[in-house]
N, C-alpha and C. Protein backbone atom coordinates (compact mmCIF):
# COMPACT_ATOMS: atom_id res chain seq x y z
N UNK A 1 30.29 -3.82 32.46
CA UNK A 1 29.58 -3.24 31.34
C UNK A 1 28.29 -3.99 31.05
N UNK A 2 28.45 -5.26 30.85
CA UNK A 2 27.04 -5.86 30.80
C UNK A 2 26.04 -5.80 31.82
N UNK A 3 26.55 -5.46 33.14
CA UNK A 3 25.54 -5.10 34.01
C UNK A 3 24.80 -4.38 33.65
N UNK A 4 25.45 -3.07 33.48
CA UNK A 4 24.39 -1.94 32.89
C UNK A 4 23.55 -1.86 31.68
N UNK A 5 24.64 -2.60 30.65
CA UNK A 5 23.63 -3.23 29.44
C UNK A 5 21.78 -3.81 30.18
N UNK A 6 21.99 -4.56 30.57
CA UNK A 6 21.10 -5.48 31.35
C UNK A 6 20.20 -4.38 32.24
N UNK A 7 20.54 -3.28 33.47
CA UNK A 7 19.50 -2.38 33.69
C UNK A 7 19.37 -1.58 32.51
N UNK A 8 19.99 -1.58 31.74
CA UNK A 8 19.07 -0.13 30.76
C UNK A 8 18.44 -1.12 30.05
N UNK A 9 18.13 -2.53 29.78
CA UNK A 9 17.57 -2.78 29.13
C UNK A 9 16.21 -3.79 29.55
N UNK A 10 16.27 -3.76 30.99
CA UNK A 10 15.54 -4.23 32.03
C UNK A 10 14.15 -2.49 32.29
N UNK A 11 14.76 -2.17 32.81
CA UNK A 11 14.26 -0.54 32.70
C UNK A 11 13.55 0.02 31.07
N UNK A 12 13.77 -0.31 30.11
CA UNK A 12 13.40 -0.68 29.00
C UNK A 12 12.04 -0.74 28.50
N UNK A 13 12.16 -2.54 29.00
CA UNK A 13 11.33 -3.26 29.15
C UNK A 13 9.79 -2.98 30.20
N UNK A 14 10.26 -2.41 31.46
CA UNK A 14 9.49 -1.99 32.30
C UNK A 14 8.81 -0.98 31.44
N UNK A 15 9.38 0.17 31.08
CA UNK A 15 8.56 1.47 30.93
C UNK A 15 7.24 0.59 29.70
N UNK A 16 7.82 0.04 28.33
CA UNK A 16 6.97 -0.35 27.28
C UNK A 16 6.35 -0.71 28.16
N UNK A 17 6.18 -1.91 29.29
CA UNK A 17 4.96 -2.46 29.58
C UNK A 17 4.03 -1.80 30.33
N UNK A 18 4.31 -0.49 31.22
CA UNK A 18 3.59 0.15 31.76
C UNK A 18 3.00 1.27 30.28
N UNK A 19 3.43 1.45 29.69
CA UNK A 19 2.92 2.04 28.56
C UNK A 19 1.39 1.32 27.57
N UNK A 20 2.25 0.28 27.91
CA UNK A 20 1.18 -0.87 26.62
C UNK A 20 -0.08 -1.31 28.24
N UNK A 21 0.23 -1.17 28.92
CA UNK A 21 -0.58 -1.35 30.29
C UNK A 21 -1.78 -0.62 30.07
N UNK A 22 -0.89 0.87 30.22
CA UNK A 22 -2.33 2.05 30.21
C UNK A 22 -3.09 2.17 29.26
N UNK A 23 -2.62 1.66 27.86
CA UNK A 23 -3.45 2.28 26.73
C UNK A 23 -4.29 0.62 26.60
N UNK A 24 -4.35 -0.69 27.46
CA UNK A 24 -5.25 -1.30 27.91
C UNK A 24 -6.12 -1.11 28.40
N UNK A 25 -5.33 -0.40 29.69
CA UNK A 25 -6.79 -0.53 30.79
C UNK A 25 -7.65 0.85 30.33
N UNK A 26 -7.48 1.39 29.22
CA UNK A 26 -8.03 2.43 29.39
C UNK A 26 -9.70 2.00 28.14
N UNK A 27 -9.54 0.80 28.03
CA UNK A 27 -11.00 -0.24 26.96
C UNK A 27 -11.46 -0.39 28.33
N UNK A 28 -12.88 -0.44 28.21
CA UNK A 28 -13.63 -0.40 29.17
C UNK A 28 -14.52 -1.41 28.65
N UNK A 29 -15.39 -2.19 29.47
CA UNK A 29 -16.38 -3.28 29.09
C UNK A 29 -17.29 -2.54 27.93
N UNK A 30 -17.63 -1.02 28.65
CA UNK A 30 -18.77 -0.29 27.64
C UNK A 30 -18.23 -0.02 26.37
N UNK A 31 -16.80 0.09 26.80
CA UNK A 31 -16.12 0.80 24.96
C UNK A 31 -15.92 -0.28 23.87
N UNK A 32 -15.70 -1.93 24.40
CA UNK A 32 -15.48 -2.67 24.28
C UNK A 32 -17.04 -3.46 23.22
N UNK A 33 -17.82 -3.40 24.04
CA UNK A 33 -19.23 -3.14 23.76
C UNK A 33 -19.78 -2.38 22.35
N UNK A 34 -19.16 -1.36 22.78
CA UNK A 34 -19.72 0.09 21.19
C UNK A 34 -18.98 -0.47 19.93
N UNK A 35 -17.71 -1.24 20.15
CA UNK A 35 -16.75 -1.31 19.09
C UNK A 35 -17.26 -2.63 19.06
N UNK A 36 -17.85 -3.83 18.95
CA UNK A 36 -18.36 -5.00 18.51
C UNK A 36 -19.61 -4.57 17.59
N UNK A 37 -20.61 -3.47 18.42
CA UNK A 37 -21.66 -2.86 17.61
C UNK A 37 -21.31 -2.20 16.63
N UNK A 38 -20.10 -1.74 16.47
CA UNK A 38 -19.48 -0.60 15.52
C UNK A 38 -19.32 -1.69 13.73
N UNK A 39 -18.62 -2.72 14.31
CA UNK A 39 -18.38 -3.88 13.47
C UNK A 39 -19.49 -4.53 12.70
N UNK A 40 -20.56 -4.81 13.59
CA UNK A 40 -21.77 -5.41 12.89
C UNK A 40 -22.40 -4.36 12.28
N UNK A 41 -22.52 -2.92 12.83
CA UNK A 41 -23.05 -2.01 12.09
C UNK A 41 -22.49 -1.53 10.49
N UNK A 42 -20.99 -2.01 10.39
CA UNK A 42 -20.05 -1.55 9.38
C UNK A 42 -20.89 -2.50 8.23
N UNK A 43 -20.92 -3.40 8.88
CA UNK A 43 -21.23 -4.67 7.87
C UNK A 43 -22.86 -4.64 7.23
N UNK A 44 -23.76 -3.95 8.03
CA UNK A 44 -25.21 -4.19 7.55
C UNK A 44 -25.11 -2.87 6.46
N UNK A 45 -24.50 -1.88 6.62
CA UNK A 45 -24.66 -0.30 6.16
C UNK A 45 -24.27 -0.65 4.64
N UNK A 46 -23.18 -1.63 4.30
CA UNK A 46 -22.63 -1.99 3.12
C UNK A 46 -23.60 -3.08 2.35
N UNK A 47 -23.98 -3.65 2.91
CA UNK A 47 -25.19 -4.71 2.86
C UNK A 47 -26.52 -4.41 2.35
N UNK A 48 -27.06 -3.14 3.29
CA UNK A 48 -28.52 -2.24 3.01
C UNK A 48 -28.14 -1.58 1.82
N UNK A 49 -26.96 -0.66 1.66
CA UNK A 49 -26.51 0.04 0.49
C UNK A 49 -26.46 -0.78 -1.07
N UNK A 50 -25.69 -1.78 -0.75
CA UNK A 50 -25.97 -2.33 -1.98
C UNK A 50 -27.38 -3.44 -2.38
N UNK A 51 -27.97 -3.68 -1.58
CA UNK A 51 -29.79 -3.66 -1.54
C UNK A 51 -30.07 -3.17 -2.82
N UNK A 52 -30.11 -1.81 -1.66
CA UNK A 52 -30.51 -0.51 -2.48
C UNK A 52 -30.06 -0.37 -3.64
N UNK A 53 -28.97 -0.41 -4.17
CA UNK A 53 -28.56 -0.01 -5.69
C UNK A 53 -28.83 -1.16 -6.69
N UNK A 54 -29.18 -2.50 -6.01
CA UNK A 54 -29.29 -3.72 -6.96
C UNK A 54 -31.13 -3.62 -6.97
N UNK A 55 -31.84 -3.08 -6.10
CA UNK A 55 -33.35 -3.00 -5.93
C UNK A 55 -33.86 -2.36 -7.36
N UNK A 56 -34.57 -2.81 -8.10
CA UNK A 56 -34.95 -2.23 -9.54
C UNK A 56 -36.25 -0.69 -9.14
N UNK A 57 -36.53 -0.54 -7.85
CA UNK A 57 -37.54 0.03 -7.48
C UNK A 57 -36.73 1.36 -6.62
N UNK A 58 -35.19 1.04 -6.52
CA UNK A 58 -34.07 1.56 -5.88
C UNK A 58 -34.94 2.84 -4.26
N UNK A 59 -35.06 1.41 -3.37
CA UNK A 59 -35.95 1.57 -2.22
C UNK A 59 -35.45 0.90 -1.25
N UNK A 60 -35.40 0.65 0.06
CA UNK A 60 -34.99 -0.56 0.91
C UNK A 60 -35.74 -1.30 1.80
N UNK A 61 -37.18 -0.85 0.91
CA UNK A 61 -38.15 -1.99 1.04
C UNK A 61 -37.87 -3.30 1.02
N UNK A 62 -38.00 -4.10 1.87
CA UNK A 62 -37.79 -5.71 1.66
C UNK A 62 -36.68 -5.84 2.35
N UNK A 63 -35.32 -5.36 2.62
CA UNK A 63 -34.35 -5.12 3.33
C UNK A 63 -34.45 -5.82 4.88
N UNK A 64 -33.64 -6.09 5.05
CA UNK A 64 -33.57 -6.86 6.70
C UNK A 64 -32.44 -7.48 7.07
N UNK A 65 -32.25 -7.37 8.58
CA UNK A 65 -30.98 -7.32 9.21
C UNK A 65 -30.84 -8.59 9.42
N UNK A 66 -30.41 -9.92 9.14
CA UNK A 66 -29.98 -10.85 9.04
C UNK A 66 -30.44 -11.39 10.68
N UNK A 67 -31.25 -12.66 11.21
CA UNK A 67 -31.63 -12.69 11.94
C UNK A 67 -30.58 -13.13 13.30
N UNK A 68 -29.70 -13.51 12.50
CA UNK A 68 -28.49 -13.87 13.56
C UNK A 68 -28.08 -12.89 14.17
N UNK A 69 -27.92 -11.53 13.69
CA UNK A 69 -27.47 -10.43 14.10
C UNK A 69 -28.56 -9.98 15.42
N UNK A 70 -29.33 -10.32 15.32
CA UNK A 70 -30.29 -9.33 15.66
C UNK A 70 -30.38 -9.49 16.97
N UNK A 71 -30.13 -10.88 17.73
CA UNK A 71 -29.62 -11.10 18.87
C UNK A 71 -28.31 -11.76 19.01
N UNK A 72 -27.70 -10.38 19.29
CA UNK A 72 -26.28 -10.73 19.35
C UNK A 72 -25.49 -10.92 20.77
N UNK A 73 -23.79 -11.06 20.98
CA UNK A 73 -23.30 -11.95 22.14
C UNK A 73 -23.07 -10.15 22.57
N UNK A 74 -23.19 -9.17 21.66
CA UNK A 74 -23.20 -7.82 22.25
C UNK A 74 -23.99 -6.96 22.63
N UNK A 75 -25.74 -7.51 22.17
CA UNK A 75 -26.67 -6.97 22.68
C UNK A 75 -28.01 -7.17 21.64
N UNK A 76 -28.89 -6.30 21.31
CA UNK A 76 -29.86 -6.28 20.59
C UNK A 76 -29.95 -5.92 19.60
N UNK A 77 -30.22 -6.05 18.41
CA UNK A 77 -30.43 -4.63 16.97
C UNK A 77 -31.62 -4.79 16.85
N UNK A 78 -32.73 -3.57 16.61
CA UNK A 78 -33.51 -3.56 16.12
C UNK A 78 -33.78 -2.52 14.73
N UNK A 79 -34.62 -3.00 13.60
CA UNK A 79 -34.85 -2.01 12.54
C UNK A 79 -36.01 -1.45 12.42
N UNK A 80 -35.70 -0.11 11.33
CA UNK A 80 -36.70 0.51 11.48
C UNK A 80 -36.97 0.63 9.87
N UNK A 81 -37.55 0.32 9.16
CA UNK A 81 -37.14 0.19 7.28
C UNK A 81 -38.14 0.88 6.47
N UNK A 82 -37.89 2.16 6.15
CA UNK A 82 -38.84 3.18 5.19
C UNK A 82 -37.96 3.04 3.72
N UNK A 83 -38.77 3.59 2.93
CA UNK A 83 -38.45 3.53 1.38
C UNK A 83 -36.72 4.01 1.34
N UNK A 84 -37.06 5.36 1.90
CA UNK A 84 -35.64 5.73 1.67
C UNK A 84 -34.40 6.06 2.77
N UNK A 85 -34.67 5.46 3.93
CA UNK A 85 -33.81 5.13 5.12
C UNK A 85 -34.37 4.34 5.67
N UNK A 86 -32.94 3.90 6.64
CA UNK A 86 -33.12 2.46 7.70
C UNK A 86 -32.83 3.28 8.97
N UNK A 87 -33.32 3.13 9.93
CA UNK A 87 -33.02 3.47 11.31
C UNK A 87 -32.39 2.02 11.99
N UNK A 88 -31.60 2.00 12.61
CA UNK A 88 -31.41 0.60 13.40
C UNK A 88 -30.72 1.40 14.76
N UNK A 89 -31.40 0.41 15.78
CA UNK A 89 -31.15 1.03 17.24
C UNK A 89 -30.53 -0.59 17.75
N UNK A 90 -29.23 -0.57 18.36
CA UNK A 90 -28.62 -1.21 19.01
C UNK A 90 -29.09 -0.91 20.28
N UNK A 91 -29.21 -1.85 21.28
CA UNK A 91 -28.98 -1.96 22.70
C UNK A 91 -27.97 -2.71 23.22
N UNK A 92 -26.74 -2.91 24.12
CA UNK A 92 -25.85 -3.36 24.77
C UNK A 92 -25.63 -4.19 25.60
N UNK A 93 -24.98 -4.89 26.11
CA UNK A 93 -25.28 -5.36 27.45
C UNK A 93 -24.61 -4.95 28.77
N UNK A 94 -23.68 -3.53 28.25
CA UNK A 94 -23.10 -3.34 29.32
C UNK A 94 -23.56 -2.36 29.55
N UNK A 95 -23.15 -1.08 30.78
CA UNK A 95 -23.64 0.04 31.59
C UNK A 95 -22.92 1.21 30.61
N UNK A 96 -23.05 2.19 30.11
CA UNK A 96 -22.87 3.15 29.68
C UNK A 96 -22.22 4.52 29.95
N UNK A 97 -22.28 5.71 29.37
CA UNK A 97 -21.68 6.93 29.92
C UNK A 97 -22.22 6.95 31.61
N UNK A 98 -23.43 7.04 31.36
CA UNK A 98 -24.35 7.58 32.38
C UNK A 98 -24.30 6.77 33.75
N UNK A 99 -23.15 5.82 33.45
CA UNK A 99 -23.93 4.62 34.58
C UNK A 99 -24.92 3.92 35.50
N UNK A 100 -26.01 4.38 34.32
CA UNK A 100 -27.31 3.67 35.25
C UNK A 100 -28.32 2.47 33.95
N UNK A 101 -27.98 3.32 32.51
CA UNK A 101 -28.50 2.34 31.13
C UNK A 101 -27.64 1.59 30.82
N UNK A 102 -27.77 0.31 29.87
CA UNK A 102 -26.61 0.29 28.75
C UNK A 102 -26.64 0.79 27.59
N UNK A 103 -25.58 0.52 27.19
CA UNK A 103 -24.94 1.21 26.48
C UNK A 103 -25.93 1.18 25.17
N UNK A 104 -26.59 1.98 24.14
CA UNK A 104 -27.41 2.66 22.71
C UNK A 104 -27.22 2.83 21.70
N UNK A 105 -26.94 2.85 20.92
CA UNK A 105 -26.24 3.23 19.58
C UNK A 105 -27.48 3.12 18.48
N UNK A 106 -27.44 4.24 17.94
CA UNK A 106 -28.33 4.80 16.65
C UNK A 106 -27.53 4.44 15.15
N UNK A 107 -28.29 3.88 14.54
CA UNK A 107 -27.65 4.44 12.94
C UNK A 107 -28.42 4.54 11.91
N UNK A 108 -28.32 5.41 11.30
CA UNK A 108 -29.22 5.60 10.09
C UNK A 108 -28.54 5.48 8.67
N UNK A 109 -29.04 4.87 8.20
CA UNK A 109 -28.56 4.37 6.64
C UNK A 109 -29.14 4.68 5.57
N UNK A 110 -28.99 5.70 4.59
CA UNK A 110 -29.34 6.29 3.80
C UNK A 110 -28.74 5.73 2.51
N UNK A 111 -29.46 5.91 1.55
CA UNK A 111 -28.73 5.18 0.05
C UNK A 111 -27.28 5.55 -0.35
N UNK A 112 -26.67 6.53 0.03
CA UNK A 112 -25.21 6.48 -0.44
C UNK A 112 -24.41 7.46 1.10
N UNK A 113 -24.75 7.39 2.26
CA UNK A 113 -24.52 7.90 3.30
C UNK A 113 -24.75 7.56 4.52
N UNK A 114 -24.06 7.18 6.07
CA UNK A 114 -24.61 6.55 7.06
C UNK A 114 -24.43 7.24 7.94
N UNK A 115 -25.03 7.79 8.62
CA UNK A 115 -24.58 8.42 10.47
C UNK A 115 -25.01 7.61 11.40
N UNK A 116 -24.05 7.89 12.27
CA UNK A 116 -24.18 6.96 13.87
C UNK A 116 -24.08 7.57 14.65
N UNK A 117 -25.02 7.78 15.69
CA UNK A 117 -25.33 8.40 16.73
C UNK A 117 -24.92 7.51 17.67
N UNK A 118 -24.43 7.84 19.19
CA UNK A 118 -23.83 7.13 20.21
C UNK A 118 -24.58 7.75 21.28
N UNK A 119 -25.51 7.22 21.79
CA UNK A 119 -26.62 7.76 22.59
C UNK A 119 -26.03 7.48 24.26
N UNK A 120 -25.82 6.55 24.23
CA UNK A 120 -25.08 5.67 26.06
C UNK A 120 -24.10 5.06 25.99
């Protein structure tokens, strides 16, 4: 009886790890990449926003992406800073959809709203 205890629970063991395997290998350097940019982007959007609502001129003039960020261990940010939106364009360091760029990422930050565009 304990034999079989032992394959059904050997067999078990196998399937979870081929399970927890695939939904690994399936992060890719590039996806890996977008989701570090995804993080620093979370963080400036909350940052620019409340700028903006503490700014007495309620503008995001003067606004700026913290210089540490800006060359990061994930790639580049650059800004783009008008009265009433921020453009910021990430660049990557890894290869992308397309496999020939790296990887792009757009975001625009508006006073109470953000979209992110995923360009590569």
């Amino acid at each position: 009886m304990h034999t079989k205890q032992f394959i059904f629970f050997s067999i078990g063991i196998l399937i979870i790890g081929i399970i927890i395997w695939f939904f690994l290998a399936r992060i890719t350097p590039a996806e890996s990449n977008r989701q570090a940019f995804k993080v620093i982007l979370t963080t400036l959007v909350k940052d620019a926003q409340n700028y903006y609502r503490k700014s007495s001129q309620k503008n995001f003039s003067g606004w700026g992406a913290p210089e540490y960020l800006k060359i990061e261990q994930a790639g580049r940010i650059a800004e783009k800073i008008n009265d009433k939106e921020i453009v910021i364009t990430c660049l990557g360091n890894e290869i992308g959809f397309n496999s020939k760029s790296k990887i792009k990422l757009q975001l625009k930050i508006f006073p109470d709203d953000s979209k992110l565009r995923i360009i590569n």
